[in-house]
C-alpha atoms as a PDB file:
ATOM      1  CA  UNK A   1       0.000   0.000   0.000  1.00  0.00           C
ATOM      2  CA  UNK A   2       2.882   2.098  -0.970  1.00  0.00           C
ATOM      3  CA  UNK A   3       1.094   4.458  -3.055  1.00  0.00           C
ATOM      4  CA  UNK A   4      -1.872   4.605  -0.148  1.00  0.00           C
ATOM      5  CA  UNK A   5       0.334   6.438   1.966  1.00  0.00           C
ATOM      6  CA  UNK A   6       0.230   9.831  -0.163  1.00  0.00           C
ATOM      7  CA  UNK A   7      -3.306  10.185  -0.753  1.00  0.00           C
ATOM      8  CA  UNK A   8      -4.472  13.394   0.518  1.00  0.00           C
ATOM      9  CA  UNK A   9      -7.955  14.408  -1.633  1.00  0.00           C
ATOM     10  CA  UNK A  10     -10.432  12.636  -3.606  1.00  0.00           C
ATOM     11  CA  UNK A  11     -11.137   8.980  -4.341  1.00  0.00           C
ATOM     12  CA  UNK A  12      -8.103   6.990  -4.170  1.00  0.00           C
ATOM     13  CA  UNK A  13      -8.320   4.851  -7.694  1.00  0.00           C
ATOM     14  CA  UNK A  14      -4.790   3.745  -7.969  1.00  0.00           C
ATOM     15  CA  UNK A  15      -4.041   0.554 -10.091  1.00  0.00           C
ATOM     16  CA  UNK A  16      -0.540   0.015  -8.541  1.00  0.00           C
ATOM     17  CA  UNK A  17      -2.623  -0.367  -5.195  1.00  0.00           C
ATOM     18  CA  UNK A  18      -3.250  -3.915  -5.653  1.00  0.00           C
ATOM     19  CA  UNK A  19      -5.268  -6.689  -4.010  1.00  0.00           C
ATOM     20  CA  UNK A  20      -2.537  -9.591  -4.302  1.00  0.00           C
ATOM     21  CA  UNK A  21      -0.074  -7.496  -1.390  1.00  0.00           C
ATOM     22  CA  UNK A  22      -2.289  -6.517   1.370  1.00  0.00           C
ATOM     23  CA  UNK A  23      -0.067  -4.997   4.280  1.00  0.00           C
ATOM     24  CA  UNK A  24      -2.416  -2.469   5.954  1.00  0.00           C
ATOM     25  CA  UNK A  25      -5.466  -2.351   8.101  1.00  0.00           C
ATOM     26  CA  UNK A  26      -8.601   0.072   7.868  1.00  0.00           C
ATOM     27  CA  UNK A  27     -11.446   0.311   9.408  1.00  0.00           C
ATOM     28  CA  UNK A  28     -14.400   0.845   6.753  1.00  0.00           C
ATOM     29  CA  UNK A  29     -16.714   3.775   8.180  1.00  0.00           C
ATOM     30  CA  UNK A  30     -19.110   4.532   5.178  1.00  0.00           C
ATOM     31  CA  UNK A  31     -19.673   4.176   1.722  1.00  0.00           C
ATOM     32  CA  UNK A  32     -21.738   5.199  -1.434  1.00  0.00           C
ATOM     33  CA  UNK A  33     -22.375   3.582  -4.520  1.00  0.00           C
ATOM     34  CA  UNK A  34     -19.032   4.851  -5.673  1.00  0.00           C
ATOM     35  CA  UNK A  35     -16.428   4.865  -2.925  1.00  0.00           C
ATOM     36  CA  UNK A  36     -15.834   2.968   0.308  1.00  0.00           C
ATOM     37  CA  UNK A  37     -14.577   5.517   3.388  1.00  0.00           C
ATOM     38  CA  UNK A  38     -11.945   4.241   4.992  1.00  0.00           C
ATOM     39  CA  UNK A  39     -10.598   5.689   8.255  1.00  0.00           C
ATOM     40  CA  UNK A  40      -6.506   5.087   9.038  1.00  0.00           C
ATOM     41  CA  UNK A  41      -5.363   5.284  12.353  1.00  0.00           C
ATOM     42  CA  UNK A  42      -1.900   7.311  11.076  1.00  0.00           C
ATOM     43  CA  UNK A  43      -3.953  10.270  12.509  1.00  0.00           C
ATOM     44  CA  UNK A  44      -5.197  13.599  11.621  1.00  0.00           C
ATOM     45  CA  UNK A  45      -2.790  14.971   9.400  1.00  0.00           C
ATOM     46  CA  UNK A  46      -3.007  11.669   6.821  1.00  0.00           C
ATOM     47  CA  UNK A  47      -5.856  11.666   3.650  1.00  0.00           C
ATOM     48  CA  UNK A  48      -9.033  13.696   4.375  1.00  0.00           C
ATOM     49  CA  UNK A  49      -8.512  14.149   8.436  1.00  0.00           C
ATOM     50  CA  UNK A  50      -7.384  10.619   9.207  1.00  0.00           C
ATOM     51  CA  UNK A  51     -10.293   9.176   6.611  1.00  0.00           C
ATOM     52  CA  UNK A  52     -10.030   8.396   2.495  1.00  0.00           C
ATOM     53  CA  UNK A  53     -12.317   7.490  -0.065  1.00  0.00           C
ATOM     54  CA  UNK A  54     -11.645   4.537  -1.806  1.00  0.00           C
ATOM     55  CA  UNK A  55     -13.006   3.121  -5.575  1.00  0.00           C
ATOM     56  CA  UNK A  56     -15.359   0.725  -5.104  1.00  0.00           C
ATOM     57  CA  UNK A  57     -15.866  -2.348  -6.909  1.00  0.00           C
ATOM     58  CA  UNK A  58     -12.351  -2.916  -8.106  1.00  0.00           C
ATOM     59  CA  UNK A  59     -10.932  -4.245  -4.930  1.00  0.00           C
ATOM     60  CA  UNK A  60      -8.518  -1.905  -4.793  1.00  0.00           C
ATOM     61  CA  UNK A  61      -5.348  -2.471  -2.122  1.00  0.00           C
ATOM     62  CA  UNK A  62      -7.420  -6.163  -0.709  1.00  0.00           C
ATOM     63  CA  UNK A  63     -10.400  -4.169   0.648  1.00  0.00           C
ATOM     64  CA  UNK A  64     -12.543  -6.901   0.283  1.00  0.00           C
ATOM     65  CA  UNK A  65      -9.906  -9.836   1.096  1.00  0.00           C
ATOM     66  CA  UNK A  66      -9.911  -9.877   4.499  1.00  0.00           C
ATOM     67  CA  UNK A  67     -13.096  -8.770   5.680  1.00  0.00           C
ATOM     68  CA  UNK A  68     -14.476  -8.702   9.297  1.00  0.00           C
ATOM     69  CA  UNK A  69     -17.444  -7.723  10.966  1.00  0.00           C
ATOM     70  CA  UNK A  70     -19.537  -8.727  13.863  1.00  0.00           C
ATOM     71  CA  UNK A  71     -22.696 -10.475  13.991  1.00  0.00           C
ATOM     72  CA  UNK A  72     -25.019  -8.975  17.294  1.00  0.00           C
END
């Protein structure tokens, strides 16, 4: 996620962010029909106040390859 670590605005639709190296952690806050919304825990100062928007769809850097949620 080499590339992931300058995003600052936008959605991130990188191609060099693959799924096949997943080396990273984020917590997925929100999303659209578009974009997942991602928030990092390198703080404040990182993406969009701590938080980027990420294509959806494409599977960009693993999103969806190591899912977790819990079931209440």
């Amino acid at each position: 996620m080499t590339s992931c670590s300058i995003v600052s605005k936008g959605v991130y639709d990188d191609h060099r962010c693959s799924s096949d190296m997943v080396n990273h952690a984020m917590l997925v806050v929100g999303y659209s029909p578009t974009e997942w919304i991602l928030k990092n825990w390198w703080g404040d100062s990182w993406g969009e106040n701590g938080y980027m928007r990420l294509a959806k769809n494409k599977n960009r850097c693993g999103v969806a390859n190591y899912a977790a949620y819990v079931k209440v």
